[in-house]
C-alpha atoms as a PDB file:
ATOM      1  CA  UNK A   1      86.540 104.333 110.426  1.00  0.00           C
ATOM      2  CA  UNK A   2      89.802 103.667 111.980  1.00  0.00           C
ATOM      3  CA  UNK A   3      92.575 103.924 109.724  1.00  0.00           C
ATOM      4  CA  UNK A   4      96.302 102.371 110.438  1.00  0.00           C
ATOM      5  CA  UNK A   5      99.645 102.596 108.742  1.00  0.00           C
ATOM      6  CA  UNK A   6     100.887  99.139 108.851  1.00  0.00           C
ATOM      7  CA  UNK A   7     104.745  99.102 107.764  1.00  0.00           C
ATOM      8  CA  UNK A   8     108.201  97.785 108.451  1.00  0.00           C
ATOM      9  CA  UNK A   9     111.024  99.819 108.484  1.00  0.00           C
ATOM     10  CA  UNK A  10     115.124  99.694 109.457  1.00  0.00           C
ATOM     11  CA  UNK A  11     116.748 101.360 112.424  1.00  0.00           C
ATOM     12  CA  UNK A  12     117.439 104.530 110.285  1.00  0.00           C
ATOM     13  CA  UNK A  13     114.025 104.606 108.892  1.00  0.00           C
ATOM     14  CA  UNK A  14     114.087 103.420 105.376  1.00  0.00           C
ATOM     15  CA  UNK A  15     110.947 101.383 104.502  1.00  0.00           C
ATOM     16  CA  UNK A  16     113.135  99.636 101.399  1.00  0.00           C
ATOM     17  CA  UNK A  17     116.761  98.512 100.797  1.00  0.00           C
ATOM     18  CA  UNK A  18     118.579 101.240  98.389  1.00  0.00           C
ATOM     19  CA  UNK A  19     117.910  99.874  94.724  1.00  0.00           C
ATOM     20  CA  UNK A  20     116.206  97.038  95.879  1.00  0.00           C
ATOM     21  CA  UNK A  21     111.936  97.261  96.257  1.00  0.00           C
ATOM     22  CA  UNK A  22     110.047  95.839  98.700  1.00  0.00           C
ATOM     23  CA  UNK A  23     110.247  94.425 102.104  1.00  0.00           C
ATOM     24  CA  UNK A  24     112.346  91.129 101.721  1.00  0.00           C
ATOM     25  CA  UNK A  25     114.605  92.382 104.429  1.00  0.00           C
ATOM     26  CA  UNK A  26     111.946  92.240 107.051  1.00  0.00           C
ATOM     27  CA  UNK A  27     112.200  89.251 109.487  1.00  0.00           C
ATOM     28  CA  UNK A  28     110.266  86.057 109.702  1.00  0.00           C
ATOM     29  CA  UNK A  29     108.658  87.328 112.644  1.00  0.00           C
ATOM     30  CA  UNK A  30     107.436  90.568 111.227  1.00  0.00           C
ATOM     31  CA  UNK A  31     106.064  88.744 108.189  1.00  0.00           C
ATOM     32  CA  UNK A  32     103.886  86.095 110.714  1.00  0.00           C
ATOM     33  CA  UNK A  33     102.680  89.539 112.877  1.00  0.00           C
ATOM     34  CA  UNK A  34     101.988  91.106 109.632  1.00  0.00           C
ATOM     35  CA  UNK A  35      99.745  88.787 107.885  1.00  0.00           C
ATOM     36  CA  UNK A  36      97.848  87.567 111.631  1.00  0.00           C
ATOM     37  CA  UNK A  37      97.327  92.198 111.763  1.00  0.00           C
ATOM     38  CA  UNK A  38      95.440  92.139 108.438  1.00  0.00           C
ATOM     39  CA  UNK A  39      93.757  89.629 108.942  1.00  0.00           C
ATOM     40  CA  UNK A  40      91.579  92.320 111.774  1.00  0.00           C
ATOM     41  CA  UNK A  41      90.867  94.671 108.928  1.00  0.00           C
ATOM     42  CA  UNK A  42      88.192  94.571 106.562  1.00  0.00           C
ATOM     43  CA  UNK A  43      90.036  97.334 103.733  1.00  0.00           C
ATOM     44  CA  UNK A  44      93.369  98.342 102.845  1.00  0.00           C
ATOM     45  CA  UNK A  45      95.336 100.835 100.514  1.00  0.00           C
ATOM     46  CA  UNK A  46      98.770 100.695  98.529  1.00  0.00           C
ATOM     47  CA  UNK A  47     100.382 102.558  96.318  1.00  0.00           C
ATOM     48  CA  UNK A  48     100.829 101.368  92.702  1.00  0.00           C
ATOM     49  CA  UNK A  49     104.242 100.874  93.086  1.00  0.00           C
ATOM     50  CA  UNK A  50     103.653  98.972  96.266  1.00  0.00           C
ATOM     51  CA  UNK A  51     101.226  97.166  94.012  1.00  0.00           C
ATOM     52  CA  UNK A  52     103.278  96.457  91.035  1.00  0.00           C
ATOM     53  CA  UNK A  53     106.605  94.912  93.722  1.00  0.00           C
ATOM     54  CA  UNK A  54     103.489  92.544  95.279  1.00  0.00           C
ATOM     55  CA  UNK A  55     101.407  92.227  92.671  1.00  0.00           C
ATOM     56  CA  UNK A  56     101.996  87.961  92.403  1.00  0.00           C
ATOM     57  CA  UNK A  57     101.431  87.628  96.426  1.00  0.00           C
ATOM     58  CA  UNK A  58      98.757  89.923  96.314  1.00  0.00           C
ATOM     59  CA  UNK A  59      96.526  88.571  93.992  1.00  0.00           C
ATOM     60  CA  UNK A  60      97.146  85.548  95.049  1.00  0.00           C
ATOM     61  CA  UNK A  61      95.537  85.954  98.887  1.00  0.00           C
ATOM     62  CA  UNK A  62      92.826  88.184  97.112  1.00  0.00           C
ATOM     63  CA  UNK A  63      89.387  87.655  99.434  1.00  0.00           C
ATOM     64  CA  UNK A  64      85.893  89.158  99.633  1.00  0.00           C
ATOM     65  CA  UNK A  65      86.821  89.743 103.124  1.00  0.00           C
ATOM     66  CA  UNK A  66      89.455  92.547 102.874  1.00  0.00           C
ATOM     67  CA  UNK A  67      89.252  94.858  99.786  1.00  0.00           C
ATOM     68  CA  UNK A  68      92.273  95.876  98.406  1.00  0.00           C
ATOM     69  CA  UNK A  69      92.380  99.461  97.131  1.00  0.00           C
ATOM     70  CA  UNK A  70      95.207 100.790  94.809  1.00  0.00           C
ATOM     71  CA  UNK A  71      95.802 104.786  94.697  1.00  0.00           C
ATOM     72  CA  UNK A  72      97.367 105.636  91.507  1.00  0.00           C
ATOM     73  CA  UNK A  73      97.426 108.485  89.019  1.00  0.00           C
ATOM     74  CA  UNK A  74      96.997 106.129  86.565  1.00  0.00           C
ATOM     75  CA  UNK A  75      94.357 103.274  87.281  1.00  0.00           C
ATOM     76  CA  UNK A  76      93.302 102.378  83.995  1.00  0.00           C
ATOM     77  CA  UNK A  77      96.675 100.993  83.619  1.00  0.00           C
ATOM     78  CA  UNK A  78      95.281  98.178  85.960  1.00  0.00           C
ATOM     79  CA  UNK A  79      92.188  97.525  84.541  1.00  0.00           C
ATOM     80  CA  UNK A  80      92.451  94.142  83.767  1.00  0.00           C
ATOM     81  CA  UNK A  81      93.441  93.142  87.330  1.00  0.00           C
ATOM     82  CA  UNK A  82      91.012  95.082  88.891  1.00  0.00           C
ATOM     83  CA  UNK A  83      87.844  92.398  90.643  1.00  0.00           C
ATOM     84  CA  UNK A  84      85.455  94.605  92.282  1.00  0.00           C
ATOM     85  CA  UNK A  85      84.896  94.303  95.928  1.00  0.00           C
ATOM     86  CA  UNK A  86      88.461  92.555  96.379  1.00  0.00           C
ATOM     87  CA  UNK A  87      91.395  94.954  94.260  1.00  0.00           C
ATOM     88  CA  UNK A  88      90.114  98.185  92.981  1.00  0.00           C
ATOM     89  CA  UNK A  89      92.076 100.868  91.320  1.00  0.00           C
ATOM     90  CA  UNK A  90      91.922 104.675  92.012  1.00  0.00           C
ATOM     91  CA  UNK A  91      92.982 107.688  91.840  1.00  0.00           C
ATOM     92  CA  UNK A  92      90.622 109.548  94.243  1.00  0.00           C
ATOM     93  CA  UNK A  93      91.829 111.888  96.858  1.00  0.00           C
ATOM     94  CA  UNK A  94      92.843 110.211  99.883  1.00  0.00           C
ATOM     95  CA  UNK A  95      89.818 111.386 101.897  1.00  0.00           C
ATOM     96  CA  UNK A  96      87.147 110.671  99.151  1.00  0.00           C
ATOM     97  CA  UNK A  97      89.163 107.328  99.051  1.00  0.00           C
ATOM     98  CA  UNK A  98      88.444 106.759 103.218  1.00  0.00           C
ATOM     99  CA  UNK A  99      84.657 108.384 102.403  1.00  0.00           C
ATOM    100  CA  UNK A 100      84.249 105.906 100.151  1.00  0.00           C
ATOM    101  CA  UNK A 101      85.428 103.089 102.207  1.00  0.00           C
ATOM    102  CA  UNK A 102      83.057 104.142 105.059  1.00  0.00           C
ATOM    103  CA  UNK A 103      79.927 104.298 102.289  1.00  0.00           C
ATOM    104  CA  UNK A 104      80.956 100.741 101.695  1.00  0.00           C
ATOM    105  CA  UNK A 105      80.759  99.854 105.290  1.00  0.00           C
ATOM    106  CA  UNK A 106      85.142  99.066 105.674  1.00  0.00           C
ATOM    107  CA  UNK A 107      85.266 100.043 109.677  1.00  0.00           C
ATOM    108  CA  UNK A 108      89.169  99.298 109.613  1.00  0.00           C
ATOM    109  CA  UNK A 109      91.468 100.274 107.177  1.00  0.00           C
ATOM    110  CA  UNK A 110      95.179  99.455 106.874  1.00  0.00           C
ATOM    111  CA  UNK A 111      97.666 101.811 104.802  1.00  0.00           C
ATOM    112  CA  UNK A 112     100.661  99.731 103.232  1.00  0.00           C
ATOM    113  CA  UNK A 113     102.514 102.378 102.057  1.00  0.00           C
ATOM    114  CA  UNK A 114     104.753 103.411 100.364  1.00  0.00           C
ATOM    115  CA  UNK A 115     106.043 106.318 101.346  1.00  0.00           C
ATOM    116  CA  UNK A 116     103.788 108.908  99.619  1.00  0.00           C
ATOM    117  CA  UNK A 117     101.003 107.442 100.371  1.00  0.00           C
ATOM    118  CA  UNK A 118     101.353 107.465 104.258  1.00  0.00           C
ATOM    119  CA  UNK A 119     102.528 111.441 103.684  1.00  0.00           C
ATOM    120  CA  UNK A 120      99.202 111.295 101.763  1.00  0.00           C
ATOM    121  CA  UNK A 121      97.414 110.183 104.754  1.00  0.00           C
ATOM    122  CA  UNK A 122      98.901 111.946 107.239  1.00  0.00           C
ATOM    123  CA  UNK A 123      99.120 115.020 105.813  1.00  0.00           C
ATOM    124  CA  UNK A 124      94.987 114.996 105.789  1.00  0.00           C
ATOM    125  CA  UNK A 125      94.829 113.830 109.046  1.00  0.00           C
ATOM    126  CA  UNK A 126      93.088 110.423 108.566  1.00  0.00           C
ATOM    127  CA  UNK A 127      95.395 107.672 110.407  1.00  0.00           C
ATOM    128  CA  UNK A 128      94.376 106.885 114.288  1.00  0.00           C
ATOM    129  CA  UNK A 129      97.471 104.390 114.717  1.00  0.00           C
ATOM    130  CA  UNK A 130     100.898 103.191 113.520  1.00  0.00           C
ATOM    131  CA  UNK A 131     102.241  99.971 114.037  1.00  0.00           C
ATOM    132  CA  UNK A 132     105.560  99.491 113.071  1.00  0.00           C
ATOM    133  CA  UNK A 133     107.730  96.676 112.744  1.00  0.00           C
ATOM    134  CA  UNK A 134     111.558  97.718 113.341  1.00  0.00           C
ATOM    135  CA  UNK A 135     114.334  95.478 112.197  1.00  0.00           C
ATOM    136  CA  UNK A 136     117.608  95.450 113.572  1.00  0.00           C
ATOM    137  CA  UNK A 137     119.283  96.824 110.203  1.00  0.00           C
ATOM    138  CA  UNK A 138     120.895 100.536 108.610  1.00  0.00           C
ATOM    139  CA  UNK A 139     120.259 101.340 105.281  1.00  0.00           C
ATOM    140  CA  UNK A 140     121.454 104.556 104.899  1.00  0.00           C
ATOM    141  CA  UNK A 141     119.501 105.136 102.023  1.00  0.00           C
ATOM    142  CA  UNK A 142     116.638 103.415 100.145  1.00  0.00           C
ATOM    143  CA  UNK A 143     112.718 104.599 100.588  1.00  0.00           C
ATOM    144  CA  UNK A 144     111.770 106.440 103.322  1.00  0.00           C
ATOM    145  CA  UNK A 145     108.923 106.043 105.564  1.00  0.00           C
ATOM    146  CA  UNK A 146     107.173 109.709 104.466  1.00  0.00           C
ATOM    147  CA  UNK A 147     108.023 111.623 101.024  1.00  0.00           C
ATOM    148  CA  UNK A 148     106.562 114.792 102.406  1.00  0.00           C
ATOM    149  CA  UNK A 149     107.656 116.975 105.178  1.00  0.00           C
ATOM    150  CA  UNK A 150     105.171 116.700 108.174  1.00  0.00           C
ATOM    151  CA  UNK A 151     105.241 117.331 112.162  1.00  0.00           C
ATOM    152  CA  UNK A 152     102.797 114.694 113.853  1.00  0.00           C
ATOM    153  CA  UNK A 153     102.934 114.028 117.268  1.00  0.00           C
ATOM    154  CA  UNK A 154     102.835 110.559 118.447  1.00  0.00           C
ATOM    155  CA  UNK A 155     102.173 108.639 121.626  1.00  0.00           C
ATOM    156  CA  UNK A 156     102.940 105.237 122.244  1.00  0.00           C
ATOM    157  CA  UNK A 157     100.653 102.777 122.972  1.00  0.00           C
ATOM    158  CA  UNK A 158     102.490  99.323 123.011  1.00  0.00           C
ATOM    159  CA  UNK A 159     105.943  98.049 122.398  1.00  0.00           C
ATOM    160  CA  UNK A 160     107.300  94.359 122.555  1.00  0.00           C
ATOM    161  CA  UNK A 161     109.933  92.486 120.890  1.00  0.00           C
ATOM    162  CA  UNK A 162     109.305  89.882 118.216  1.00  0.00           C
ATOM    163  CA  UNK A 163     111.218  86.516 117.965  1.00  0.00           C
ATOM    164  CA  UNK A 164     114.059  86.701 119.331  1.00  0.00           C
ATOM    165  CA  UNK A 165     113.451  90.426 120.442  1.00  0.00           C
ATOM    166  CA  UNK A 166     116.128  92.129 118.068  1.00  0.00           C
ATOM    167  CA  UNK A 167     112.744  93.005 115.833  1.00  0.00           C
ATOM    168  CA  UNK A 168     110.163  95.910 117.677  1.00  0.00           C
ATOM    169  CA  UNK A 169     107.411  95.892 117.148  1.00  0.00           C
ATOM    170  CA  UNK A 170     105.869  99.559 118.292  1.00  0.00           C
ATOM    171  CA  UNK A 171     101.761 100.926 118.092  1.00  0.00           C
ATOM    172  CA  UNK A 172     101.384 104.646 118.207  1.00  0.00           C
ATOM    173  CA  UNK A 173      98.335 106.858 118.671  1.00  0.00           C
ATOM    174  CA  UNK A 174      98.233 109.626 116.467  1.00  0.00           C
ATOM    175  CA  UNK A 175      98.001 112.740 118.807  1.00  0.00           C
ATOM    176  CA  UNK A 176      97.827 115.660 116.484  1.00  0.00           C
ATOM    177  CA  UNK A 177      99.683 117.212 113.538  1.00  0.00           C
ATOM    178  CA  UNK A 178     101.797 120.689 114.499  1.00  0.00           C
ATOM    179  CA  UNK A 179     100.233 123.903 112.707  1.00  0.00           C
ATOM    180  CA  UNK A 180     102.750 124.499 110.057  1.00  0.00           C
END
């Protein structure tokens, strides 16, 4: 299964505004590129706080075509949105989460985030490719794109600007993670 961290982030790295959740500061042009991306994979995983800032837009776009899968320590605290085969709650370990997804038959997976969750990921070495949207703006503070310390070596695959080319939009390879 090929799994991919989808996420936008500012200049100085911070995948959220300070105080304020979610992506609202992304640009027009990453929102179009982001919703045209999922639309070539068949699963994909949040966090429940990623979740709980979506929840309205999510459910809204739900679709037997793309299960959405929710990792959270709690996931009986979602129980009544859950609709099988389209938003499923759980609080599996991330690779019995991606084991499942293969039993299932998903063959592309995107990560949303947040920011544990792609530390999750990466940390047990199961994302192939980043694509990252970079907007022209500095936070200095807010969420960051990983929680956990990590040393992953990256190669990039494509780069282009989108709109009116102030917004990057970068694809990595995941190379290999540096023995600790």
């Amino acid at each position: 299964m090929q799994v991919t961290i989808i996420s936008a982030q500012s200049v100085d790295g911070f995948i959220t505004q300070p105080g304020v959740p979610g992506t609202a500061f992304t640009s027009d042009e990453d929102k179009a590129h982001f919703q045209k991306t999922l639309a070539d994979y068949d699963a994909s995983v949040m966090g429940a706080e990623t979740y709980r800032v979506s929840r309205d837009f999510i459910r809204g776009r739900l679709t037997p075509r793309r299960c959405r899968y929710v990792l959270s320590r709690n996931p009986a605290v979602f129980s009544a949105d859950q609709i099988p085969g389209q938003l499923e709650f759980s609080s599996a370990p991330v690779r019995e989460l991606v084991s499942t997804l293969q039993s299932r038959g998903h063959k592309n997976c995107a990560v949303l985030g947040g920011a544990f969750i792609h530390s999750l990921f990466l940390a047990e070495g199961l994302v192939d490719r980043l694509v990252l949207t970079v907007e022209p703006r500095l936070f200095g503070g807010g969420v960051p794109f990983l929680r956990l310390p990590t040393d992953i070596r990256l190669t990039l695959e494509h780069h282009e600007s989108l709109g009116t080319g102030s917004t990057l939009l970068l694809t990595y390879r995941v190379l290999a993670a540096e023995p600790a």
